[in-house]
N, C-alpha and C. Protein backbone atom coordinates (compact mmCIF):
# COMPACT_ATOMS: atom_id res chain seq x y z
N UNK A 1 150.79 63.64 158.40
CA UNK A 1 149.55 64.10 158.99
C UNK A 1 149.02 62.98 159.91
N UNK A 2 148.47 63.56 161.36
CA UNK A 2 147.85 62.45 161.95
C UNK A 2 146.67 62.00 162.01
N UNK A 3 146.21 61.09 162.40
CA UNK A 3 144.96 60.61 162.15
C UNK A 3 143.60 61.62 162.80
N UNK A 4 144.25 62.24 163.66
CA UNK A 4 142.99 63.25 163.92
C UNK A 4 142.74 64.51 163.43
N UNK A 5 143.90 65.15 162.77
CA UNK A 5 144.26 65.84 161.82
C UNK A 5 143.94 65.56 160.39
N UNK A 6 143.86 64.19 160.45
CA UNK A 6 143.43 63.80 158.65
C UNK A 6 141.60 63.65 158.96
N UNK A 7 141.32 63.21 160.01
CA UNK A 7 139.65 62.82 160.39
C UNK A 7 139.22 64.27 160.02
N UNK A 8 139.64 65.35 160.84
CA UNK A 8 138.78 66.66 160.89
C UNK A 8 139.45 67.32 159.35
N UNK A 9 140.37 67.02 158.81
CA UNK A 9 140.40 67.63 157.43
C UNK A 9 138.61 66.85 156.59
N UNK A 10 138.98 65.80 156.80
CA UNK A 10 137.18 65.02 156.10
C UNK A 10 136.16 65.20 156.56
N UNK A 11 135.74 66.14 157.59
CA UNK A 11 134.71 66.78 158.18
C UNK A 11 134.60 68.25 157.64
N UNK A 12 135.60 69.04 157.44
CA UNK A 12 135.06 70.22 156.76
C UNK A 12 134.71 70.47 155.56
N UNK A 13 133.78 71.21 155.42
CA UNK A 13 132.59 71.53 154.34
C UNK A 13 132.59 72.67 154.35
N UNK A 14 132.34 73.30 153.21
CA UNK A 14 131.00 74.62 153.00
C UNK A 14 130.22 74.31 152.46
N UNK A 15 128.72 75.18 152.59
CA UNK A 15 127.75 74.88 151.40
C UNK A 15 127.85 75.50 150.06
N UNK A 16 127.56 75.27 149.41
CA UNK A 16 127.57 75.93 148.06
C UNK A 16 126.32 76.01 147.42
N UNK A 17 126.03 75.98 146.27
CA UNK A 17 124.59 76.26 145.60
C UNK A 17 124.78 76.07 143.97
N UNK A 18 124.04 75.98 143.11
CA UNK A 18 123.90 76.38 141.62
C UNK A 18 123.10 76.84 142.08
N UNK A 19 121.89 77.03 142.28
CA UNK A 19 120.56 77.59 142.27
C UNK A 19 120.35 78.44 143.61
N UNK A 20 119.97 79.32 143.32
CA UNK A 20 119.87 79.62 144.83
C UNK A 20 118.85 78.85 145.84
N UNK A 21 118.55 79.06 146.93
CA UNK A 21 118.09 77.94 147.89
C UNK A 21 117.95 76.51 147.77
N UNK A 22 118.99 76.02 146.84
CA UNK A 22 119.61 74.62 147.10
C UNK A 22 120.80 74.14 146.99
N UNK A 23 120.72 73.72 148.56
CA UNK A 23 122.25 73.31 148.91
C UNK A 23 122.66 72.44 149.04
N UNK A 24 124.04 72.10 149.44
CA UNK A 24 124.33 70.95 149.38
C UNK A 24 125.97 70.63 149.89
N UNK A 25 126.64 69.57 150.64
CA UNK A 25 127.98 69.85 151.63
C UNK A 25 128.98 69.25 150.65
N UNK A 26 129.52 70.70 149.78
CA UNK A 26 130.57 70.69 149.13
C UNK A 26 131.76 70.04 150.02
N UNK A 27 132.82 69.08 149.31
CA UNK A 27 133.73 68.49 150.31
C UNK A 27 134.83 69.11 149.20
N UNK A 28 136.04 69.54 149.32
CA UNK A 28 136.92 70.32 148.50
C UNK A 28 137.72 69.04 148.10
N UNK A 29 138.44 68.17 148.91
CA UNK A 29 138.94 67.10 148.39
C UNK A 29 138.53 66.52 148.35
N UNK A 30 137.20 66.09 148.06
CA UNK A 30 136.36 64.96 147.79
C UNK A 30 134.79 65.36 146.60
N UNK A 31 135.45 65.77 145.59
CA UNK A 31 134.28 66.52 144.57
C UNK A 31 133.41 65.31 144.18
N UNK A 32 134.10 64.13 144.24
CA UNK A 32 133.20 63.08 143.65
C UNK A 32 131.93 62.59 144.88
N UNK A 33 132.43 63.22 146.05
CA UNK A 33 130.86 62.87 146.68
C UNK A 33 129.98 63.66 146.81
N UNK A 34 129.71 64.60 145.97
CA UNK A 34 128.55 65.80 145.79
C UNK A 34 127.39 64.65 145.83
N UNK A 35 126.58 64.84 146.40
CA UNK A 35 125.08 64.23 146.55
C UNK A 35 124.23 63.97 145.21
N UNK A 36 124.16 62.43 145.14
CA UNK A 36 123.65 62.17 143.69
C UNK A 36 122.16 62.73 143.77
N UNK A 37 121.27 63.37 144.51
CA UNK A 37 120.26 63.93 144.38
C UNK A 37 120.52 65.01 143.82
N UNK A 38 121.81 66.08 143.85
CA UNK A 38 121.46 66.90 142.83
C UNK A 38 122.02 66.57 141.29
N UNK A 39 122.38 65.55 141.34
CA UNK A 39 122.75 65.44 140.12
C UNK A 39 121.61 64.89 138.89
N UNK A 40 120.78 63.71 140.10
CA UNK A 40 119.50 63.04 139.47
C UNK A 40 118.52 64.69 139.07
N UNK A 41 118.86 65.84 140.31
CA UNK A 41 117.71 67.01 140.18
C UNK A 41 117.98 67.71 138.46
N UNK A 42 119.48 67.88 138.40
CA UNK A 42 119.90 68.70 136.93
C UNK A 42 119.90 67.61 136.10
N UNK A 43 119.70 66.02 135.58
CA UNK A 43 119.30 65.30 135.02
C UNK A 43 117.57 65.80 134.67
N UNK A 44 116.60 65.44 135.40
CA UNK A 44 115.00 65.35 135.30
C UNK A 44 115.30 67.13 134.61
N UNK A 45 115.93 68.23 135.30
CA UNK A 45 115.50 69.12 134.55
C UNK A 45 115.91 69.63 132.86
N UNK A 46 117.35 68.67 133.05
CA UNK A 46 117.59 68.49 131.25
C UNK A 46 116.81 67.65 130.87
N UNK A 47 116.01 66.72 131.28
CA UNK A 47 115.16 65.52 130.17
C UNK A 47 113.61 66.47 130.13
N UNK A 48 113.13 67.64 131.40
CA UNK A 48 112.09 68.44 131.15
C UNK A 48 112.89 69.78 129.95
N UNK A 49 113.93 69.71 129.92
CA UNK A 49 114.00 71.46 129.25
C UNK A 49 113.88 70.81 127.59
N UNK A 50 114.56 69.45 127.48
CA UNK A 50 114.41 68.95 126.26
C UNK A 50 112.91 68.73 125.74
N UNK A 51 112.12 68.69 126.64
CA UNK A 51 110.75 67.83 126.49
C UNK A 51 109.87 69.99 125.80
N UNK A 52 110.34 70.48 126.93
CA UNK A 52 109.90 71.70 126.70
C UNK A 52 110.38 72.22 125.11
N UNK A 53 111.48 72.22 125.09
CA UNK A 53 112.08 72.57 123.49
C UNK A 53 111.03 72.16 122.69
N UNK A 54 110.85 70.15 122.76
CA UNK A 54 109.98 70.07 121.63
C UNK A 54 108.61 70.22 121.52
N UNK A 55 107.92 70.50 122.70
CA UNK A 55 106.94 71.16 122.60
C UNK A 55 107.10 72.67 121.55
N UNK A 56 107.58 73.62 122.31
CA UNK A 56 107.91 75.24 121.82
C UNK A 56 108.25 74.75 119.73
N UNK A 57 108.42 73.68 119.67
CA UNK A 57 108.43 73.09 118.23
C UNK A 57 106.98 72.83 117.91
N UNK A 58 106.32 72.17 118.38
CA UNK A 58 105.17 71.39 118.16
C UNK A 58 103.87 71.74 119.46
N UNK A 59 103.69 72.83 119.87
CA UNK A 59 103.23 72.88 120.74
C UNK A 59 101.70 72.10 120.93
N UNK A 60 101.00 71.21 119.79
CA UNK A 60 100.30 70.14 119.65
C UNK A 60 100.54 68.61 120.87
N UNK A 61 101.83 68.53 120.70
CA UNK A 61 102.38 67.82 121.65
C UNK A 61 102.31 67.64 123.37
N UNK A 62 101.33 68.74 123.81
CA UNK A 62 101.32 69.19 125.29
C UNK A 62 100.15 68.40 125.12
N UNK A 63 98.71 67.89 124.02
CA UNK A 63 97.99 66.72 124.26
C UNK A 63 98.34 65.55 124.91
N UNK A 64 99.63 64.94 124.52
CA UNK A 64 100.40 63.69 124.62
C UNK A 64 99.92 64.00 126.45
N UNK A 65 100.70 64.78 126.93
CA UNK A 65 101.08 64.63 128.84
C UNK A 65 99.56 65.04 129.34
N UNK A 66 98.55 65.52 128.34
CA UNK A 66 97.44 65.27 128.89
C UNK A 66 96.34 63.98 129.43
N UNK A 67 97.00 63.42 127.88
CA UNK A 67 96.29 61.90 127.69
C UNK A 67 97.02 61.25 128.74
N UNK A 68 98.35 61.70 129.07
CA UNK A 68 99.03 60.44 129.97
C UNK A 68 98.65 61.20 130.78
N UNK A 69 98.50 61.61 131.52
CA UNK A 69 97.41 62.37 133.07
C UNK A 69 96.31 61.58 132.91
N UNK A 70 95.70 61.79 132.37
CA UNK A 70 94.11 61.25 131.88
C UNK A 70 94.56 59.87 132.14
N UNK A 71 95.30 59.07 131.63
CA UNK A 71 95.34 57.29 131.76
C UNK A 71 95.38 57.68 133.12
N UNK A 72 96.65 58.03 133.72
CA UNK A 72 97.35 57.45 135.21
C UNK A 72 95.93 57.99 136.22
N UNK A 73 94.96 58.95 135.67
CA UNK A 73 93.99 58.98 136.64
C UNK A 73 92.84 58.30 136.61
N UNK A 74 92.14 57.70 135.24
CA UNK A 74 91.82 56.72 135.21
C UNK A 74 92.01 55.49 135.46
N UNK A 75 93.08 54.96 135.63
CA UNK A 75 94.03 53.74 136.20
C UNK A 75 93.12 53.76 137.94
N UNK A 76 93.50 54.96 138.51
CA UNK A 76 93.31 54.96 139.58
C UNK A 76 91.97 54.64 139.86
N UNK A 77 91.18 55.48 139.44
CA UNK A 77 89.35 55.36 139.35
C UNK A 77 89.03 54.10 138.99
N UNK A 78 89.76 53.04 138.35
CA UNK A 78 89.28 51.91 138.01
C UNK A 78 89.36 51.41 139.41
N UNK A 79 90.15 51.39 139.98
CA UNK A 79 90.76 50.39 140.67
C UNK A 79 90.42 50.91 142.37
N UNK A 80 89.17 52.29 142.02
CA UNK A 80 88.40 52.81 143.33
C UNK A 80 90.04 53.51 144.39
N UNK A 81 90.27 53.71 144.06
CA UNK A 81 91.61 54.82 144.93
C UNK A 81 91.17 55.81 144.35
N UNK A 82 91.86 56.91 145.72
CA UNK A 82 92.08 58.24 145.06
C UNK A 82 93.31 58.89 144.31
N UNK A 83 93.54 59.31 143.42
CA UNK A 83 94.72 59.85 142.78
C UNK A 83 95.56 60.08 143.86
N UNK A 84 96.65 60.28 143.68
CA UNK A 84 98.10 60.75 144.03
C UNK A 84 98.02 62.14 144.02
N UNK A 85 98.08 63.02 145.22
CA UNK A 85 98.25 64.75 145.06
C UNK A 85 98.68 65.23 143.57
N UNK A 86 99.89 64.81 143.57
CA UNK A 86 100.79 65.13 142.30
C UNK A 86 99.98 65.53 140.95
N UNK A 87 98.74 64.09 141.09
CA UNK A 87 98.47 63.95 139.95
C UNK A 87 97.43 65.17 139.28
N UNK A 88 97.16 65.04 140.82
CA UNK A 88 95.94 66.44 140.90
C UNK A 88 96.12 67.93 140.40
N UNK A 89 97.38 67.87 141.05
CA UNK A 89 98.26 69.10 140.60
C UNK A 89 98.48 69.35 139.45
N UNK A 90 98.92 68.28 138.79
CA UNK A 90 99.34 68.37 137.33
C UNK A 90 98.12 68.31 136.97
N UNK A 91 97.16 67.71 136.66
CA UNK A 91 95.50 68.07 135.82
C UNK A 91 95.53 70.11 136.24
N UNK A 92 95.87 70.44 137.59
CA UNK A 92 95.56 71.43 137.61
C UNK A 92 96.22 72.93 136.79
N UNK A 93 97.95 71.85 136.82
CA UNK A 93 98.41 72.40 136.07
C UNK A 93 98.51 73.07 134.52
N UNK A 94 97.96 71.74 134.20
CA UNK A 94 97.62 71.45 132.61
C UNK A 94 96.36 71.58 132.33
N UNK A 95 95.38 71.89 133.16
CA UNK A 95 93.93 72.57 132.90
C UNK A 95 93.89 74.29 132.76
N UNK A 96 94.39 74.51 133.67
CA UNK A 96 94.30 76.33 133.95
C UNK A 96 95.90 77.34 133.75
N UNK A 97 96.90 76.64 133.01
CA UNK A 97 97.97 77.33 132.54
C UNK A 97 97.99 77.59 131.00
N UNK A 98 98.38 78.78 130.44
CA UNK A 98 98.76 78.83 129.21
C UNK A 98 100.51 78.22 129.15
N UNK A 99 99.73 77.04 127.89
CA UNK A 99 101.32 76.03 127.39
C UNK A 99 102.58 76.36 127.68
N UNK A 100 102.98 77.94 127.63
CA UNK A 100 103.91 78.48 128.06
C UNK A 100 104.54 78.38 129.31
N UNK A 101 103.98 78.86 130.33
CA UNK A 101 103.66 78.59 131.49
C UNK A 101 103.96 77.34 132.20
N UNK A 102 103.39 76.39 131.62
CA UNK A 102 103.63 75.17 131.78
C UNK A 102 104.95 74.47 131.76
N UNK A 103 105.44 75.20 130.64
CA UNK A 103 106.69 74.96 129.76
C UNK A 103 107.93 75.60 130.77
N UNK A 104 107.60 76.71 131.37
CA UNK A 104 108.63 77.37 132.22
C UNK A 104 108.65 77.07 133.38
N UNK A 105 107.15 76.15 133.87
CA UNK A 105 107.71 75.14 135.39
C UNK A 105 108.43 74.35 135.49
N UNK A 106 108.22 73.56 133.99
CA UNK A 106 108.88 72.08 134.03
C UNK A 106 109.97 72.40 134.06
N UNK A 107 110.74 73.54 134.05
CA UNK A 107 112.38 73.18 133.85
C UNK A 107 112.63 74.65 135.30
N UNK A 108 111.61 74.95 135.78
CA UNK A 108 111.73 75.80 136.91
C UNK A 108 112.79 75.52 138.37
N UNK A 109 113.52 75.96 139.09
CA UNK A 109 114.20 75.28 140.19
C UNK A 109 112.95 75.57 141.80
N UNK A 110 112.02 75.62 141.67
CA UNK A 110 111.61 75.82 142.69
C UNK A 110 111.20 74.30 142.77
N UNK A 111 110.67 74.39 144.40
CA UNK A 111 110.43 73.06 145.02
C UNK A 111 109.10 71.95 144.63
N UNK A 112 107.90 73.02 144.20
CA UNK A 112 106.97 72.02 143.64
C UNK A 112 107.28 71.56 142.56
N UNK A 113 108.28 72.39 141.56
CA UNK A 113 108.48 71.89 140.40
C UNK A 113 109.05 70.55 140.26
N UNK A 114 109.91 70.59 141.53
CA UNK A 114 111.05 69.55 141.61
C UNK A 114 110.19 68.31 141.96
N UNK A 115 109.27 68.57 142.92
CA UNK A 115 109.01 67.43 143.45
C UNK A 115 108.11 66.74 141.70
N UNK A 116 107.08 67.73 141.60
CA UNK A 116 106.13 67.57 140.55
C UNK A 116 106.77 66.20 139.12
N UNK A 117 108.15 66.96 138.93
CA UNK A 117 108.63 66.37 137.47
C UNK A 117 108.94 64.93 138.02
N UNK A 118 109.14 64.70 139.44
CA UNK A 118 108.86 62.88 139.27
C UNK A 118 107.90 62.23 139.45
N UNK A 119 106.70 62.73 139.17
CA UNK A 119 105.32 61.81 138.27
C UNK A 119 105.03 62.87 137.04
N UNK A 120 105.94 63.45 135.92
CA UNK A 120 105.54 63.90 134.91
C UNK A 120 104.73 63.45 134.23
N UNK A 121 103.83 63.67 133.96
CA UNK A 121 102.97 63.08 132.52
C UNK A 121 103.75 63.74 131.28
N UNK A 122 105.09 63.55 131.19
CA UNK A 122 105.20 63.85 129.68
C UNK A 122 106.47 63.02 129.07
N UNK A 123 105.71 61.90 129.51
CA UNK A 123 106.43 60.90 129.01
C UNK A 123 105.93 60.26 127.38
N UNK A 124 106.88 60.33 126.58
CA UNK A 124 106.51 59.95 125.21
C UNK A 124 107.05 60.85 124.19
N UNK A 125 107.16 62.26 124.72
CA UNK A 125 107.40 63.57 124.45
C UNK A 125 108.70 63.26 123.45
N UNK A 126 109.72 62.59 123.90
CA UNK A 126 111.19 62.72 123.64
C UNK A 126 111.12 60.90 122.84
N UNK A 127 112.12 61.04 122.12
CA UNK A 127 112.74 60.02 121.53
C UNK A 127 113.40 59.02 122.46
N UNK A 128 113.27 57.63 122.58
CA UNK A 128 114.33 56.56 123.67
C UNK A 128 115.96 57.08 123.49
N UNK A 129 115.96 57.26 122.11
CA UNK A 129 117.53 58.29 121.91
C UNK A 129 118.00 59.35 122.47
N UNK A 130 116.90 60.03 122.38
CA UNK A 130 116.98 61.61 123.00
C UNK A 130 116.92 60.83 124.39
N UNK A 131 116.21 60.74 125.23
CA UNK A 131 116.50 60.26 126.67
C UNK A 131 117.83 59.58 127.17
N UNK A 132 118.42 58.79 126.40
CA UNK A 132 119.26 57.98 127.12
C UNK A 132 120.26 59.30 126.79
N UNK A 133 120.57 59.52 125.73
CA UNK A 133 121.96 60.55 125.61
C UNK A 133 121.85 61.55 126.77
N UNK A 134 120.90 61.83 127.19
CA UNK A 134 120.74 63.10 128.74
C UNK A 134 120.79 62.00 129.57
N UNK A 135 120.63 60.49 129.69
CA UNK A 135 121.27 59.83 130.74
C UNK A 135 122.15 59.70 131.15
N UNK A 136 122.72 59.35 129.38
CA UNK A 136 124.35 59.21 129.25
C UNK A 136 125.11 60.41 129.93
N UNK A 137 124.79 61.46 129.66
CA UNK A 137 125.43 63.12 130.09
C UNK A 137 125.04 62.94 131.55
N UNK A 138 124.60 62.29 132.32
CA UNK A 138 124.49 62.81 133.90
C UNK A 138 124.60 61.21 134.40
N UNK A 139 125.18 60.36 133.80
CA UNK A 139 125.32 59.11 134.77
C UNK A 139 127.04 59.79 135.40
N UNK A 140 126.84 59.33 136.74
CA UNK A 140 127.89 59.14 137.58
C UNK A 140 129.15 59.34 137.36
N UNK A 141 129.48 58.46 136.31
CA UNK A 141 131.08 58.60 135.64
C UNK A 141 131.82 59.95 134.17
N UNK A 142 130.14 60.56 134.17
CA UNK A 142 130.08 61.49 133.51
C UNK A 142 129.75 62.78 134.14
N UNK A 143 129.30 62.74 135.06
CA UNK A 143 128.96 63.82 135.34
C UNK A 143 130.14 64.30 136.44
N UNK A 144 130.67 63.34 137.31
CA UNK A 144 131.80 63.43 138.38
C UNK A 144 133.33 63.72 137.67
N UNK A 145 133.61 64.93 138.13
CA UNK A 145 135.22 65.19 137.36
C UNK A 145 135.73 64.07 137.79
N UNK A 146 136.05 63.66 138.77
CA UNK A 146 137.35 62.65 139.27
C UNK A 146 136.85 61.61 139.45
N UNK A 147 135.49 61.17 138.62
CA UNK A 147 135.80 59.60 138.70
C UNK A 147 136.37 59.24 136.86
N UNK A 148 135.98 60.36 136.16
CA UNK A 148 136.27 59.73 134.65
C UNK A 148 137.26 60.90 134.45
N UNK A 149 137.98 60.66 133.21
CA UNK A 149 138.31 61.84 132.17
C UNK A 149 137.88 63.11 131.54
N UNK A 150 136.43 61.95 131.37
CA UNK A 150 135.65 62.78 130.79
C UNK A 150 134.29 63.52 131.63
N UNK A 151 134.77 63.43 133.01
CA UNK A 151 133.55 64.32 133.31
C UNK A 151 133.28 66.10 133.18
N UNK A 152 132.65 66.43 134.06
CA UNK A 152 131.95 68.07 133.19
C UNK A 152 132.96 68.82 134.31
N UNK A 153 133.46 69.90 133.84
CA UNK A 153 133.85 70.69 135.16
C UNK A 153 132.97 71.52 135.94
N UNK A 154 133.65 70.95 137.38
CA UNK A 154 132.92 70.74 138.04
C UNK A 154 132.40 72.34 138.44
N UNK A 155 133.39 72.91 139.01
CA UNK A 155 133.28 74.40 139.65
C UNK A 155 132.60 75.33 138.20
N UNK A 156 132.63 75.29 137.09
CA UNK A 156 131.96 75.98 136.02
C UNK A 156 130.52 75.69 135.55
N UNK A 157 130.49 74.04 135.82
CA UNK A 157 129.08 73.41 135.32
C UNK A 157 128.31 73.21 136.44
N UNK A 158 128.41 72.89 137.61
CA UNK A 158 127.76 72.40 138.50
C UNK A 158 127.51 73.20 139.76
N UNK A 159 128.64 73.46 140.82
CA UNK A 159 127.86 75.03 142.03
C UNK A 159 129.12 75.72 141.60
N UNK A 160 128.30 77.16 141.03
CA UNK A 160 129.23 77.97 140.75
C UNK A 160 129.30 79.22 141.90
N UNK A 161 128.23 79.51 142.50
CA UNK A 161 128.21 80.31 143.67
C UNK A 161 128.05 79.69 145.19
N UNK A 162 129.00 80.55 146.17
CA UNK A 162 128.67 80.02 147.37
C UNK A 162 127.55 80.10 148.01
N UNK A 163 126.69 79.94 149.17
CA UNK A 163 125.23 80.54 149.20
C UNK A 163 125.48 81.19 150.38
N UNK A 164 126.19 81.74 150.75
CA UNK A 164 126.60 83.27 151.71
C UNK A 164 127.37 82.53 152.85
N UNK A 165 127.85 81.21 153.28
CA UNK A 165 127.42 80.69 154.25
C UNK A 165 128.70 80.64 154.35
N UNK A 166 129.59 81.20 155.55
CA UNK A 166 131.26 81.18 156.09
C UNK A 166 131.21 80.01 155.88
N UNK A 167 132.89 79.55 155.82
CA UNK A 167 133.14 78.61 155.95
C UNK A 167 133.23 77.68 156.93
């Protein structure tokens, strides 16, 4: 194969999807460079679906991400700033939703959700154990078929549908 023949083989892509409206430039011989943003995205939403579980256990526990709202906006008021949108959102969230509700954003694929779960207030929720093992499950060498043995397969666990888009 020649070199311009091997260049434009490493330029073609399709998009693909897990979710619908998020994509991302599937490379066929190159699975290990799927974009670590979606991998960090299905990480935050396993460390929210876990956080959600133990709520739906203890639903007492949705105090905890209140009080930590409550600090991080007090923090701010001390120190004469205005909160962070986010933060606003989430008081708004966690003021005027039934727990449920709440429970089915945090692990939701839409876009505020996404952005939202990186200033969660529900930190404390989960065990340092419970967290790292969902680290452990989505660090790099675990989550990528072809950099370990042991990673997840890929085409079953990760984009299983195309998102309409020719090749």
């Amino acid at each position: 194969m020649n070199r311009s023949t091997k260049a434009q083989q490493n330029m073609e892509f399709k998009l693909v999807s897990k979710r619908e409206g998020q994509r991302t430039a599937f490379f066929p011989h190159r699975q290990d460079r799927v974009s670590d943003h979606i991998r960090i995205e299905e990480r935050s939403i396993a460390l929210h679906r876990a956080i959600a579980d133990r709520i739906r256990t203890n639903p007492r526990l949705m105090e905890k991400a209140r009080e930590n709202l409550q600090k991080y906006l007090d923090q701010f008021t001390q120190e004469n700033r205005a909160a962070p949108k986010s933060l606003t959102e989430w008081q708004d969230i966690l003021t005027h939703r039934p727990w449920e509700a709440v429970l089915e954003f945090l692990v939701s694929s839409g876009e505020s959700a996404s952005r939202l779960r990186q200033s969660s207030p529900f930190a404390g929720i989960l065990t340092p154990k419970e967290r790292w093992k969902i680290y452990e499950a989505y660090r790099p060498g675990a989550y990528y078929p072809t950099r370990t043995g042991s990673g997840r397969n890929f085409k079953e666990k990760s984009f299983d549908a195309p998102c309409g888009e020719s090749d």
